[in-house]
Protein backbone atom coordinates (compact mmCIF):
# COMPACT_ATOMS: atom_id res chain seq x y z
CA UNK A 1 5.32 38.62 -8.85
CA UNK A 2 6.96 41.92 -9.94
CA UNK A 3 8.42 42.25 -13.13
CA UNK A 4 11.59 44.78 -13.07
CA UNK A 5 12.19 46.83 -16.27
CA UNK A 6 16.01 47.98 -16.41
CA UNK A 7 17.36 51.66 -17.18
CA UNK A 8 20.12 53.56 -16.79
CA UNK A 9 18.25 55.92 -13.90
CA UNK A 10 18.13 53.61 -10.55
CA UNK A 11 18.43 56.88 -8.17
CA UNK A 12 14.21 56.17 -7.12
CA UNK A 13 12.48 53.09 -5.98
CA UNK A 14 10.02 52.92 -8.51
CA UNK A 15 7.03 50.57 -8.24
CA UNK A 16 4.06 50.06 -10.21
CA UNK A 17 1.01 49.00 -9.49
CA UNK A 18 -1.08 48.35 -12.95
CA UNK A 19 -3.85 46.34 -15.01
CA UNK A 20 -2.86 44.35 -18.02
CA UNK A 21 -5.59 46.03 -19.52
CA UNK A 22 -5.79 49.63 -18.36
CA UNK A 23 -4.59 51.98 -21.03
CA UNK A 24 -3.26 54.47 -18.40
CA UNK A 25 -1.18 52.14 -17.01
CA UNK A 26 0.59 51.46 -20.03
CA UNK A 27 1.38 55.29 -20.77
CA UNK A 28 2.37 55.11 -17.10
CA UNK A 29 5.62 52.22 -18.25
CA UNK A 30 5.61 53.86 -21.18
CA UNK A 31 6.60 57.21 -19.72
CA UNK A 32 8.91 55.49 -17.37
CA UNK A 33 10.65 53.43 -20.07
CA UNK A 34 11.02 56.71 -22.32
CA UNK A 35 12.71 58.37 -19.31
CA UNK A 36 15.36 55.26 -18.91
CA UNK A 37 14.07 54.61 -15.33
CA UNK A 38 14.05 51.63 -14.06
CA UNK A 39 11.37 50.01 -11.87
CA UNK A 40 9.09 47.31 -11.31
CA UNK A 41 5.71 46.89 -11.94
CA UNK A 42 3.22 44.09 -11.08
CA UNK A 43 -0.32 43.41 -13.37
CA UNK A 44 -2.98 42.70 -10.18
CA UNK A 45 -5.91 41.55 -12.64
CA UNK A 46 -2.76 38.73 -13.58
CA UNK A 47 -2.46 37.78 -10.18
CA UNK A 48 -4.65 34.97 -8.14
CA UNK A 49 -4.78 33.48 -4.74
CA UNK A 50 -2.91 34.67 -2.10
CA UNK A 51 -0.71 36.72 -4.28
CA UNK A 52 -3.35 38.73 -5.31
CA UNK A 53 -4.87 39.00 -1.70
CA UNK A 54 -1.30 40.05 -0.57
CA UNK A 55 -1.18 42.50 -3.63
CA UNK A 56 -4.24 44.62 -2.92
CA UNK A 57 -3.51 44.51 0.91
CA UNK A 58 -0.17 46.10 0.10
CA UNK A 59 -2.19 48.53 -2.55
CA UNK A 60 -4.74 49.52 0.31
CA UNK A 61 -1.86 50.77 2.73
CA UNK A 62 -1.27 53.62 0.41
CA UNK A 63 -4.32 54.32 -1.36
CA UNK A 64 -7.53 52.66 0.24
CA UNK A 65 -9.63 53.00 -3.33
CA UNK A 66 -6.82 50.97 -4.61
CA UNK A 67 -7.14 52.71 -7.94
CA UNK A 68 -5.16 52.50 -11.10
CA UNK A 69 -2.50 53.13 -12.11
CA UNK A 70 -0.49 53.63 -8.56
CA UNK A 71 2.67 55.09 -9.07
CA UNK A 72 5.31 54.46 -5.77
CA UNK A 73 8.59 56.47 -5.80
CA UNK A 74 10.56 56.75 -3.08
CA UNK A 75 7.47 56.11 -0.75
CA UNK A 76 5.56 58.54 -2.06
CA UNK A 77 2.35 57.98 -4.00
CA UNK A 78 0.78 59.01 -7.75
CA UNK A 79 -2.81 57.59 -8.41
CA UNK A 80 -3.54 57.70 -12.09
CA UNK A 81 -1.82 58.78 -14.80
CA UNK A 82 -0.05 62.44 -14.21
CA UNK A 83 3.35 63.15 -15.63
CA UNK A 84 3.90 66.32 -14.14
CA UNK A 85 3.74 64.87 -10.42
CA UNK A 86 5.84 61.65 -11.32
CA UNK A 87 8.43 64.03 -12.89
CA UNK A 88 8.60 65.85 -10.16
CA UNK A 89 9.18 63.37 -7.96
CA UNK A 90 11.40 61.81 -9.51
CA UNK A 91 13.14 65.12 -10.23
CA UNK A 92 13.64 65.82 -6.43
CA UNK A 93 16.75 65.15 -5.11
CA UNK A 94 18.63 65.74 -8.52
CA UNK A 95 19.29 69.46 -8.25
């Protein structure tokens, strides 16, 4: 169901929550990619069934509007697309 993306930075647990056709959530990879982090991501509107059903109950634990993108990293949560507060998330811990 989740699709890992490999980098050189596995210090976070980095999960992704996206639609295969949300613009926003590709800048959101694409950041994440640029950066050499690695993470997974799963495409919900991709999904059917139960995995889908699973998907968004999983989604609705951390952000009941279940908007996209939604950013996990180390438990904590980014809805939408905002660099600053997934670099500085991912920043913590590093100094």
């Amino acid at each position: 169901m989740f699709v890992s993306i490999d980098g050189d930075n596995k210090k976070h647990n980095v999960k992704i929550f996206t639609l295969s056709t949300c613009g926003w959530c590709r800048k959101t990879k694409k950041l994440l990619k640029d950066m050499n982090i690695a993470f997974e991501y799963v495409d919900v509107d991709m999904l059917s069934g139960k995995e889908k059903r699973e998907t968004l109950k999983e989604m609705k634990q951390y952000n009941p509007k279940r908007s996209f993108p939604m950013i996990i990293i180390d438990g904590n949560v980014v809805v939408g697309y905002h660099p600053d507060d997934i670099l500085k998330l991912l920043q913590e811990g590093e100094e």
